[in-house]
N, C-alpha and C. Protein backbone atom coordinates (compact mmCIF):
# COMPACT_ATOMS: atom_id res chain seq x y z
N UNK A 1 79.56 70.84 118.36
CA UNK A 1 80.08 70.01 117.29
C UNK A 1 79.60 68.57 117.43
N UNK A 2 79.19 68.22 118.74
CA UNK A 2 78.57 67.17 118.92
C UNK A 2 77.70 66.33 118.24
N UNK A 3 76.35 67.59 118.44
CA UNK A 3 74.82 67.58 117.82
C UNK A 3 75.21 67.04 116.63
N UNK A 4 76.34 68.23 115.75
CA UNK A 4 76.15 68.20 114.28
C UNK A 4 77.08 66.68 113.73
N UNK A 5 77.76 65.86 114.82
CA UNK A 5 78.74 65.39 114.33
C UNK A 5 79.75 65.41 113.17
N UNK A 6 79.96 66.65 113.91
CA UNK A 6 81.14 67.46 113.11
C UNK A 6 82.71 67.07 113.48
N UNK A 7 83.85 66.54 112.81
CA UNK A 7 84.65 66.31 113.31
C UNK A 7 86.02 67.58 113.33
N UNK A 8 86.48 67.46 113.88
CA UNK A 8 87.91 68.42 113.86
C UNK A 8 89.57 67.92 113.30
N UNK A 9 89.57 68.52 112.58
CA UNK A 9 91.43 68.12 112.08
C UNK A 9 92.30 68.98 112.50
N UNK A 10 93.95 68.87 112.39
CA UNK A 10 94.39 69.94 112.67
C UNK A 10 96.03 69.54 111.54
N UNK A 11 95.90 70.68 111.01
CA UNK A 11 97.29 70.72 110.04
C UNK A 11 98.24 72.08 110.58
N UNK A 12 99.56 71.59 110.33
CA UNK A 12 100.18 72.92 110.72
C UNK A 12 101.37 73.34 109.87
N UNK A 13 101.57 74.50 109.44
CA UNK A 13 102.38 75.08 108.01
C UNK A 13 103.43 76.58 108.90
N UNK A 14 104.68 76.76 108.42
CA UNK A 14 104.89 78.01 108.67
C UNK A 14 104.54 79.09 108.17
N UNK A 15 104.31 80.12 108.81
CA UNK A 15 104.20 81.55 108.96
C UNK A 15 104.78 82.48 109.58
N UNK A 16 105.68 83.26 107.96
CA UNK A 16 105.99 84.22 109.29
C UNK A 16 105.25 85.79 109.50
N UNK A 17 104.04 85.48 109.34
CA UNK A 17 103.02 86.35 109.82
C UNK A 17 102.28 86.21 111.01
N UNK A 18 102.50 85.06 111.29
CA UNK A 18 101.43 84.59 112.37
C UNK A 18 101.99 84.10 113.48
N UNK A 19 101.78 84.12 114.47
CA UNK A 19 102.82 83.69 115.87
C UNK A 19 102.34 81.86 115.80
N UNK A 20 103.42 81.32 116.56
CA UNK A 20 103.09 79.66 116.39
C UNK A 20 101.94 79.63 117.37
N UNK A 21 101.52 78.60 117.62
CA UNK A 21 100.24 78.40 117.83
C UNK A 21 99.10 78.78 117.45
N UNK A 22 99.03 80.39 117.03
CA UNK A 22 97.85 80.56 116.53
C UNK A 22 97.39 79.91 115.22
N UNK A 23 96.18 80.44 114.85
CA UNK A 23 95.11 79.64 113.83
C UNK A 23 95.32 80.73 112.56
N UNK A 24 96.10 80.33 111.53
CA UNK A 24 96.27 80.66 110.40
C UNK A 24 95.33 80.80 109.56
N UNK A 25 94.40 79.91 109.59
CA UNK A 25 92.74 79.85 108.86
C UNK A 25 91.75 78.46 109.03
N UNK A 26 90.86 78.59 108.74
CA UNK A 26 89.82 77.14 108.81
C UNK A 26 89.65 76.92 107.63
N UNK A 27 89.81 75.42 107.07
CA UNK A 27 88.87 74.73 105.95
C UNK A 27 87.77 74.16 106.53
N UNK A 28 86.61 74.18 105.96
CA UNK A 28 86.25 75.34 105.07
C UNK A 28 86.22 76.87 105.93
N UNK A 29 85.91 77.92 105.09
CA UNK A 29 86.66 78.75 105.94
C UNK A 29 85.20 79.57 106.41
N UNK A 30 86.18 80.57 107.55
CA UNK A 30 85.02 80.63 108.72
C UNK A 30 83.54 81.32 108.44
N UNK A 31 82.73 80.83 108.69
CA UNK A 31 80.99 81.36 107.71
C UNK A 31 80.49 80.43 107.01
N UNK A 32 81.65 79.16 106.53
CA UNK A 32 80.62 78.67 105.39
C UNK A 32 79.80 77.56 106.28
N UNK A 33 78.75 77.18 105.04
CA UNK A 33 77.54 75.98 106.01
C UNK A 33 78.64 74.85 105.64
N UNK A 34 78.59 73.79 106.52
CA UNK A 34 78.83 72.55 106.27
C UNK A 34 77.54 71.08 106.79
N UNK A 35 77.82 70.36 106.30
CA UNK A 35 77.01 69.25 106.06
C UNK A 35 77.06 68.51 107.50
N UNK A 36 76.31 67.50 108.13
CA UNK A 36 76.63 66.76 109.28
C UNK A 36 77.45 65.82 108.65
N UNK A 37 78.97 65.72 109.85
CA UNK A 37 79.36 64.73 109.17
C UNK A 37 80.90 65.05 108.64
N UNK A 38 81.15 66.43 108.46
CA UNK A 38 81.94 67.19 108.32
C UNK A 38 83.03 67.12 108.72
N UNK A 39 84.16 67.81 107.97
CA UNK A 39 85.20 67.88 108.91
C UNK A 39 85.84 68.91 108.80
N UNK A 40 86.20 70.51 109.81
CA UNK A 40 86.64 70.93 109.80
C UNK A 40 87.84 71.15 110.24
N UNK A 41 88.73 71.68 109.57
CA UNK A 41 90.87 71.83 109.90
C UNK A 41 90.90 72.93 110.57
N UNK A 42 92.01 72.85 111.37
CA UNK A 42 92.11 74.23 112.02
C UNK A 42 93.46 74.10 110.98
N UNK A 43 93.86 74.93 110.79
CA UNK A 43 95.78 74.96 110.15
C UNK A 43 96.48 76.14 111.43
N UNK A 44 97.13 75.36 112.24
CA UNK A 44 97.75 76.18 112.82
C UNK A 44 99.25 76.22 112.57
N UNK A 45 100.00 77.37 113.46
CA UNK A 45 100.81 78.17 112.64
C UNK A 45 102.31 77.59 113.48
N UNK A 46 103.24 77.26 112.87
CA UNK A 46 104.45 76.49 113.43
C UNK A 46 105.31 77.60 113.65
N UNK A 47 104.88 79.08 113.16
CA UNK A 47 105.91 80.05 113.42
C UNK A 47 106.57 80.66 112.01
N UNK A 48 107.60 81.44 112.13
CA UNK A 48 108.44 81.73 110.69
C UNK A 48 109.19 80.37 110.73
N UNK A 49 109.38 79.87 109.63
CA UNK A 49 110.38 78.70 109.23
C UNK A 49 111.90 79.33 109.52
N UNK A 50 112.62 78.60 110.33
CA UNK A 50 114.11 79.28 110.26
C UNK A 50 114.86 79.06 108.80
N UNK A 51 115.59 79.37 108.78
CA UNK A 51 116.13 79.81 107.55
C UNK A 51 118.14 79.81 108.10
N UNK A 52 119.02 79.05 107.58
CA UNK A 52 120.20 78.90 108.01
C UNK A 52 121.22 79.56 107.07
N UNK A 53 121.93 80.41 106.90
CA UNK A 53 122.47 81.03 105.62
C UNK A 53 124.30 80.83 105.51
N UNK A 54 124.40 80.11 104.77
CA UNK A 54 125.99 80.00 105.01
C UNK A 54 126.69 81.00 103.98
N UNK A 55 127.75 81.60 104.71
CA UNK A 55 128.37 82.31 104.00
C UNK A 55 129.90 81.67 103.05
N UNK A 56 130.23 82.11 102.18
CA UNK A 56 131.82 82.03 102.06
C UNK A 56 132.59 83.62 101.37
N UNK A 57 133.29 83.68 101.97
CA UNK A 57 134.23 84.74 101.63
C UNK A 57 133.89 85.65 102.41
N UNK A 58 134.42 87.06 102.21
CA UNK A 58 134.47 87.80 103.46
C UNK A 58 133.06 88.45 103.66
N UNK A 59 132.72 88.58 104.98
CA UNK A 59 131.43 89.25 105.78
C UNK A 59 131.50 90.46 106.26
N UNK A 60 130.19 90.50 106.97
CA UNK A 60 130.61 91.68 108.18
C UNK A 60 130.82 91.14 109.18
N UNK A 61 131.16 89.56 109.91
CA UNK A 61 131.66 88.48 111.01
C UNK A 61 133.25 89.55 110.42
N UNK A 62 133.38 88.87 111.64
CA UNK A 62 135.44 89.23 112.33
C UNK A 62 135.74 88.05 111.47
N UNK A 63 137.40 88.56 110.64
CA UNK A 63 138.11 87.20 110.19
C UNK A 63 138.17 86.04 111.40
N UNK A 64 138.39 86.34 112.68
CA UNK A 64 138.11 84.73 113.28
C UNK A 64 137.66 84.16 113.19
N UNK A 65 136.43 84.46 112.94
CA UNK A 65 135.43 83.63 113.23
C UNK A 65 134.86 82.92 111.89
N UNK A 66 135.13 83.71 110.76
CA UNK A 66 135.51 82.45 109.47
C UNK A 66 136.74 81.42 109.85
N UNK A 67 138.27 81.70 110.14
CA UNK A 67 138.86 81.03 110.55
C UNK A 67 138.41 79.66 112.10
N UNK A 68 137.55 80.24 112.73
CA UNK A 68 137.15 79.24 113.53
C UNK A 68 135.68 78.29 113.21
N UNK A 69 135.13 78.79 111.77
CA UNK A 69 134.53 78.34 111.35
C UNK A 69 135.60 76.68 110.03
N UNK A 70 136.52 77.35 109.69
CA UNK A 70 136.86 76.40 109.02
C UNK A 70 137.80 75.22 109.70
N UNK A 71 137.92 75.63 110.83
CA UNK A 71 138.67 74.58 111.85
C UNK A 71 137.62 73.75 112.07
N UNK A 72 136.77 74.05 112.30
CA UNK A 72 135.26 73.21 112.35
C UNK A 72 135.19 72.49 111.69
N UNK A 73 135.02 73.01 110.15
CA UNK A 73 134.64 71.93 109.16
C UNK A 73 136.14 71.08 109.02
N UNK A 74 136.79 71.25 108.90
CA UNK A 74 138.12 70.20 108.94
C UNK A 74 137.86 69.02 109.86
N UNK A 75 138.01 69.66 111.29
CA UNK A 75 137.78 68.46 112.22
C UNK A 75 136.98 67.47 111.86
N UNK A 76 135.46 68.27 111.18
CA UNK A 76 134.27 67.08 110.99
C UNK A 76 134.50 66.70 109.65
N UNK A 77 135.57 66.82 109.12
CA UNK A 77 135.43 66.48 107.58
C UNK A 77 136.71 64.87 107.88
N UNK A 78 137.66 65.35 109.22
CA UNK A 78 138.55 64.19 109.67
C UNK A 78 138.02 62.84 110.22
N UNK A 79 136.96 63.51 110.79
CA UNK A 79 136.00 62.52 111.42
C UNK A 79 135.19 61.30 110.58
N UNK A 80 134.46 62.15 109.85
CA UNK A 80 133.55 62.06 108.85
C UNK A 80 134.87 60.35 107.71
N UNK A 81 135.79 61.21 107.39
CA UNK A 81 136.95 60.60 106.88
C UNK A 81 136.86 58.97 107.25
N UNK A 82 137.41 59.69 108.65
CA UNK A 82 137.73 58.24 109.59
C UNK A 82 136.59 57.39 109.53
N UNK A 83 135.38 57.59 109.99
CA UNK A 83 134.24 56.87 109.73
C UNK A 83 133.97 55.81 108.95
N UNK A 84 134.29 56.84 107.43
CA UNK A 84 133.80 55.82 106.37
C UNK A 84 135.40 55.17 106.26
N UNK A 85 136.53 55.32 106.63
CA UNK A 85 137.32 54.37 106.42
C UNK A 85 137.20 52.97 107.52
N UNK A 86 136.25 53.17 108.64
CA UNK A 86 135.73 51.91 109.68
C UNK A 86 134.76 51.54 108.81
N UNK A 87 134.17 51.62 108.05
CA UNK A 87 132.64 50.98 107.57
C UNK A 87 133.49 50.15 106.21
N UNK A 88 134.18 50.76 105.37
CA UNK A 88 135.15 50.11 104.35
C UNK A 88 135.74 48.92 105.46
N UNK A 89 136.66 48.79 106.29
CA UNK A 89 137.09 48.26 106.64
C UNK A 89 136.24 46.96 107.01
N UNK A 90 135.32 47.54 107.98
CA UNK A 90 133.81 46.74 107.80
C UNK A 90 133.58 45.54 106.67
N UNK A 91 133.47 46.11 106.01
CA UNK A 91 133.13 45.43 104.60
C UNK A 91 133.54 44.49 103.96
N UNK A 92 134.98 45.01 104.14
CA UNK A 92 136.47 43.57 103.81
C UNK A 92 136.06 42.87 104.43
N UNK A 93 135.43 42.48 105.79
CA UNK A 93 135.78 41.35 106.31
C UNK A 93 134.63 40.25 106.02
């Protein structure tokens, strides 16, 4: 890549076909001629994108664990509360 002063890029996208790290494809892609001067991408592969799914109402989870799910959000919704009533308070002064 030297000779040709060819340079290298690297972009990276999910896949969930392709394990992370590997090489998803080349621009331009692999075979074609390029010019000196060039720049070829590797696009490598970040993995499957996770994906987070919230439920409401009943599942196949145990009723606890909706119930210990909504103790959760309470607490952080008390918190959350309290917060913005310090930043108001904040403000008055």
């Amino acid at each position: 890549m030297q000779i040709m002063r060819i340079s290298a890029g690297r972009e990276e996208e999910y896949s969930k076909d392709v394990p992370k790290g590997s090489v998803i494809r080349t621009e331009p892609t692999t075979g074609a001629e390029v010019d000196k001067g060039s720049e070829i991408v590797l696009v490598l592969s970040k993995g499957a994108k996770r994906q987070f799914i919230v439920s409401c109402g009943e599942s196949s989870h145990s009723r606890s664990l909706n119930i210990s799910d909504l103790f959760i959000i309470a607490i952080l919704s008390c918190f959350l509360l309290a917060q913005n009533r310090r930043i108001k308070d904040i403000c008055k002064r």
